[in-house]
Protein backbone atom coordinates (compact mmCIF):
# COMPACT_ATOMS: atom_id res chain seq x y z
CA UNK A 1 -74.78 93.37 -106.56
CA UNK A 2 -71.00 92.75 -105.06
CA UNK A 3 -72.34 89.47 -103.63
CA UNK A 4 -73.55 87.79 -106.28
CA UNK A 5 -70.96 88.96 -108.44
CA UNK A 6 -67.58 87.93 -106.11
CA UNK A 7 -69.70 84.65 -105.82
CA UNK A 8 -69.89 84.04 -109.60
CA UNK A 9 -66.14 85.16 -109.82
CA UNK A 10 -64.95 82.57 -107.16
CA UNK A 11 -67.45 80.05 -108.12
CA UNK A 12 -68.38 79.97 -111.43
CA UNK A 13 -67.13 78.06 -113.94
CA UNK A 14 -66.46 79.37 -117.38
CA UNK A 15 -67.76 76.43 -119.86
CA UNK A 16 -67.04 78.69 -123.13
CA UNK A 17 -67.31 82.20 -124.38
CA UNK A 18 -71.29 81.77 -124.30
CA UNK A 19 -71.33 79.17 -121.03
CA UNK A 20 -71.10 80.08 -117.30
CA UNK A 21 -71.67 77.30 -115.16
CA UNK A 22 -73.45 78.40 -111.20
CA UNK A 23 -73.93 74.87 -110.08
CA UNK A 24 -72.40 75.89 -107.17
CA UNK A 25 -74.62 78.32 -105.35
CA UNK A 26 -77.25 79.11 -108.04
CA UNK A 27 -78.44 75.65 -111.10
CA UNK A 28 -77.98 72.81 -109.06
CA UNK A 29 -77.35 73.10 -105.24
CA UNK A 30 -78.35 76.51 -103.79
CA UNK A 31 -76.90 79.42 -101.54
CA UNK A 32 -79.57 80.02 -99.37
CA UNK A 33 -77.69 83.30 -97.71
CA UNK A 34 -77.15 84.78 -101.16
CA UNK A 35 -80.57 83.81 -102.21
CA UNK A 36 -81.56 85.97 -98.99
CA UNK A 37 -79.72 89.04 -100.55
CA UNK A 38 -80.69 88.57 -103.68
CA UNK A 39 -84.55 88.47 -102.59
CA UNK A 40 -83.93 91.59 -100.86
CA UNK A 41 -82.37 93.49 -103.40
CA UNK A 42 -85.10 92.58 -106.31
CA UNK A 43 -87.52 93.65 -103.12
CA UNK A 44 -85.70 96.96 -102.85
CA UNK A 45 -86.07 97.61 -106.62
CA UNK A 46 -88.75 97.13 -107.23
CA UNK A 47 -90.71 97.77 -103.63
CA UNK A 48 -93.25 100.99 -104.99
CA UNK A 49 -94.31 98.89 -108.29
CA UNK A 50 -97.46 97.52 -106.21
CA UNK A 51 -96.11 94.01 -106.96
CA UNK A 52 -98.92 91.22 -106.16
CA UNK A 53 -97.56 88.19 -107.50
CA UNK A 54 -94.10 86.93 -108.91
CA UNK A 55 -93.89 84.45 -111.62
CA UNK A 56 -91.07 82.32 -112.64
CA UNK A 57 -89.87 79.02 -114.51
CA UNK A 58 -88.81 76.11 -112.94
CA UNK A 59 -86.07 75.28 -111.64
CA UNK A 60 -83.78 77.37 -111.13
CA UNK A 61 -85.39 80.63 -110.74
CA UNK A 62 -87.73 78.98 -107.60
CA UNK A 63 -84.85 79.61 -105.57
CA UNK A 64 -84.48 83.62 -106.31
CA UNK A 65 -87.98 84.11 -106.30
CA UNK A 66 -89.05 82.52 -103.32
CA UNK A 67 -86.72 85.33 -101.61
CA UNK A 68 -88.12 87.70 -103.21
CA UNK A 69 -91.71 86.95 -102.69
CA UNK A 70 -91.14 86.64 -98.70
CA UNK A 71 -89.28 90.22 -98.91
CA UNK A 72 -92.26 91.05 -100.82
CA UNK A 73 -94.76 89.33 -98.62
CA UNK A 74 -96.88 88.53 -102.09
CA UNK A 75 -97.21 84.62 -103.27
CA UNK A 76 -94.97 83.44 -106.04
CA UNK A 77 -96.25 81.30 -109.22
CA UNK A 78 -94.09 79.05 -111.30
CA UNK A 79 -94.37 77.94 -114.69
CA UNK A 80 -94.02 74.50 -115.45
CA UNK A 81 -91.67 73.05 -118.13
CA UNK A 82 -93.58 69.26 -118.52
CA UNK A 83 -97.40 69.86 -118.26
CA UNK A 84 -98.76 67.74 -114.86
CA UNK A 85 -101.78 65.43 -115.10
CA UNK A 86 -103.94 67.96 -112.68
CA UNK A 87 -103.61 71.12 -114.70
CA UNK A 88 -106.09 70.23 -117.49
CA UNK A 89 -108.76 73.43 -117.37
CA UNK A 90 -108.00 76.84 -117.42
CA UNK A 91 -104.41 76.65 -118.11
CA UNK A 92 -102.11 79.31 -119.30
CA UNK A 93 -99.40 78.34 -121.97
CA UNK A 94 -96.06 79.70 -123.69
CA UNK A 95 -93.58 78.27 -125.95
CA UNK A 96 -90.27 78.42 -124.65
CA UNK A 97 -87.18 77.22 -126.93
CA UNK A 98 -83.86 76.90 -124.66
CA UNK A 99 -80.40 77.64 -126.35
CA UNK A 100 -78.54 75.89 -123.40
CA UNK A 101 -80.67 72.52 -124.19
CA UNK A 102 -81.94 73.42 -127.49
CA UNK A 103 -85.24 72.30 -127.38
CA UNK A 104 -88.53 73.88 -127.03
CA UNK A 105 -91.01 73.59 -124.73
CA UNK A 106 -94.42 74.46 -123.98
CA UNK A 107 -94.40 75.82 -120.51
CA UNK A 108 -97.61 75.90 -118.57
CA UNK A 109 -99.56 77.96 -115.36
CA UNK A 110 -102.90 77.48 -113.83
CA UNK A 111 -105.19 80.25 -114.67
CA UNK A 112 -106.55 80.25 -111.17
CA UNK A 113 -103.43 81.61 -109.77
CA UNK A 114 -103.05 84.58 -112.53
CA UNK A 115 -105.52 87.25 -112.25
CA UNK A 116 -106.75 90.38 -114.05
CA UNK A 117 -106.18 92.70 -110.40
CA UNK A 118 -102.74 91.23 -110.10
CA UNK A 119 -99.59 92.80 -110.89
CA UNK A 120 -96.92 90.74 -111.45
CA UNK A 121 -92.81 90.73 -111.51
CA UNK A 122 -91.36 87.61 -113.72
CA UNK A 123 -87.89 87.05 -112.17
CA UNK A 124 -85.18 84.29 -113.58
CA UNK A 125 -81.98 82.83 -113.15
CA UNK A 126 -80.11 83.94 -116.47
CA UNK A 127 -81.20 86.46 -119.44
CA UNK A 128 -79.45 85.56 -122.46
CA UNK A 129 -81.89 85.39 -125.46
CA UNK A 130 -84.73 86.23 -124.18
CA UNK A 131 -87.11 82.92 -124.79
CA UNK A 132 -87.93 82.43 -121.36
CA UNK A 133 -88.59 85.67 -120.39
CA UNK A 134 -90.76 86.67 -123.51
CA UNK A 135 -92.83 83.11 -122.56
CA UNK A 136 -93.52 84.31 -118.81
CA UNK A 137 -94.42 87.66 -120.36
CA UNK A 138 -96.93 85.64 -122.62
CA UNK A 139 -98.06 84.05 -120.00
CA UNK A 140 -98.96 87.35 -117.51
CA UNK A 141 -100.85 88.93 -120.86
CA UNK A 142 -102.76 85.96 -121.19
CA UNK A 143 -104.27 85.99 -118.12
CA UNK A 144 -105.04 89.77 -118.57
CA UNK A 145 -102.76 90.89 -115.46
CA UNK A 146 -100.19 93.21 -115.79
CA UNK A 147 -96.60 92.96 -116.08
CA UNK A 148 -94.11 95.34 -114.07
CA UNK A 149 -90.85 94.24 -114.77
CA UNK A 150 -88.27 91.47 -114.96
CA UNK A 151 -85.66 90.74 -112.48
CA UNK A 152 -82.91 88.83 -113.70
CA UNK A 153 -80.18 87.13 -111.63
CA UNK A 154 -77.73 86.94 -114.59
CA UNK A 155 -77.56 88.95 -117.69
CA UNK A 156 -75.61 87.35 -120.94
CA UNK A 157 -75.01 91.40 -121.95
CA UNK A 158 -73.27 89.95 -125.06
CA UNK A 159 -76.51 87.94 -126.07
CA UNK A 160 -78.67 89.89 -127.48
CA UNK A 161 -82.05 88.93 -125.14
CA UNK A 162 -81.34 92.07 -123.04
CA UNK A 163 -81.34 94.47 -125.64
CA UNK A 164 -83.98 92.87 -127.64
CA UNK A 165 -86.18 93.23 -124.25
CA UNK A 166 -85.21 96.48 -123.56
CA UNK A 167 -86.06 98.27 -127.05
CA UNK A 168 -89.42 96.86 -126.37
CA UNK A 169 -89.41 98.92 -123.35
CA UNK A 170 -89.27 95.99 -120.94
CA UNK A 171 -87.77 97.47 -117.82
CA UNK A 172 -85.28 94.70 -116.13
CA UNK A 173 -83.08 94.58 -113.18
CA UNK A 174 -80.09 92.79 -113.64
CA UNK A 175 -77.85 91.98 -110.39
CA UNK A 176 -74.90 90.39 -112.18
CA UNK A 177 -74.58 92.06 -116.02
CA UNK A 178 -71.72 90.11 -117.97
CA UNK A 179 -70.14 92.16 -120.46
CA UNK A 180 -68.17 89.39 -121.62
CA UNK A 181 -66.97 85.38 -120.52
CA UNK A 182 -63.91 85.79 -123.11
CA UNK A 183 -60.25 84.27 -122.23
CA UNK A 184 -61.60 82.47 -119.57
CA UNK A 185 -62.49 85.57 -117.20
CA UNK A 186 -65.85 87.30 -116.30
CA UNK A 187 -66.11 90.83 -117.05
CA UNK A 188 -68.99 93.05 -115.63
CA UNK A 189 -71.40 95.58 -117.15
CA UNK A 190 -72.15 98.72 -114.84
CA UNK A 191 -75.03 99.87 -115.20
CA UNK A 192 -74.73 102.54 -117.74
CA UNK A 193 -73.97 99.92 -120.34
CA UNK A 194 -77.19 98.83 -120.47
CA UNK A 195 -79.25 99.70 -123.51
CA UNK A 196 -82.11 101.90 -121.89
């Protein structure tokens, strides 16, 4: 997506060879235009998969997935990193470790909201390892409905979460595929690059 990706070249902020910091417009204050184009791009790809509900984690993948679920006209779910004091039956539940904060945490959905009928795209902000993405995955098993696909805002292509996903035949959409952060510059994956 030329969007997103000019806006991570301008914006972003290259932390290390691992780290790319989207403050900006993405992890701490939002682009609500891009978000727009993002939603409708996820909607375009994935518009005959009979999508019913989206899930993501908090925080930063509310913002892409809200988008998405009005393109979609569906309702979006998202998991919760710190389990609240009113979700105490019928909850849904996936450990989650994060290499950015390195610790793990149990991440939690109501059950009502998850159901057997419902098919259901995960999206999230970044796709480097694969934790979080494998937990929402979890989390749509559990609850017996099916999972479509995963729609992921930025891939880490030099982690190996994308691969990993992919030889388990996990079809993802990636709008922004980094090949590689090295010498201080973003480089893009096309498409083709992509293990299949």
């Amino acid at each position: 997506m030329k969007a997103l990706q000019e806006k991570i070249e301008k914006e972003g902020v290259i932390l290390s060879e691992t780290v790319l910091k989207v403050n900006s417009f993405l992890n701490h204050q939002i682009d609500p235009f891009l978000m727009q184009e993002i939603g409708k791009e996820f909607a375009k790809r994935f518009q005959k998969d009979g999508i019913t509900k989206i899930l993501t984690l908090e925080s930063s993948g509310i913002a892409p997935s809200m988008m998405t679920a009005l393109e979609l006209n569906v309702p979006l779910v998202f998991a919760r990193k710190k389990k609240s004091l009113t979700l105490n039956e019928g909850v849904l539940t996936a450990k989650v470790y994060s290499f950015t904060k390195q610790e793990e945490n149990e991440i939690t959905v109501s059950g009502e909201f998850l159901h057997k009928d419902d098919r259901v795209l995960v999206i999230d902000d970044f796709l480097a390892n694969g934790q979080a993405a494998l937990g929402l995955i979890d989390i749509v098993r559990e609850a017996g409905a099916e999972f479509v696909g995963l729609g992921i805002v930025i891939e880490k292509v030099f982690q190996n979460g994308g691969q990993m996903l992919r030889e388990k035949g996990i079809r993802i959409e990636s709008l922004a595929p980094i090949r590689s952060l090295e010498n201080g510059e973003v480089s893009f994956a096309k498409e083709e690059e992509l293990v299949r």
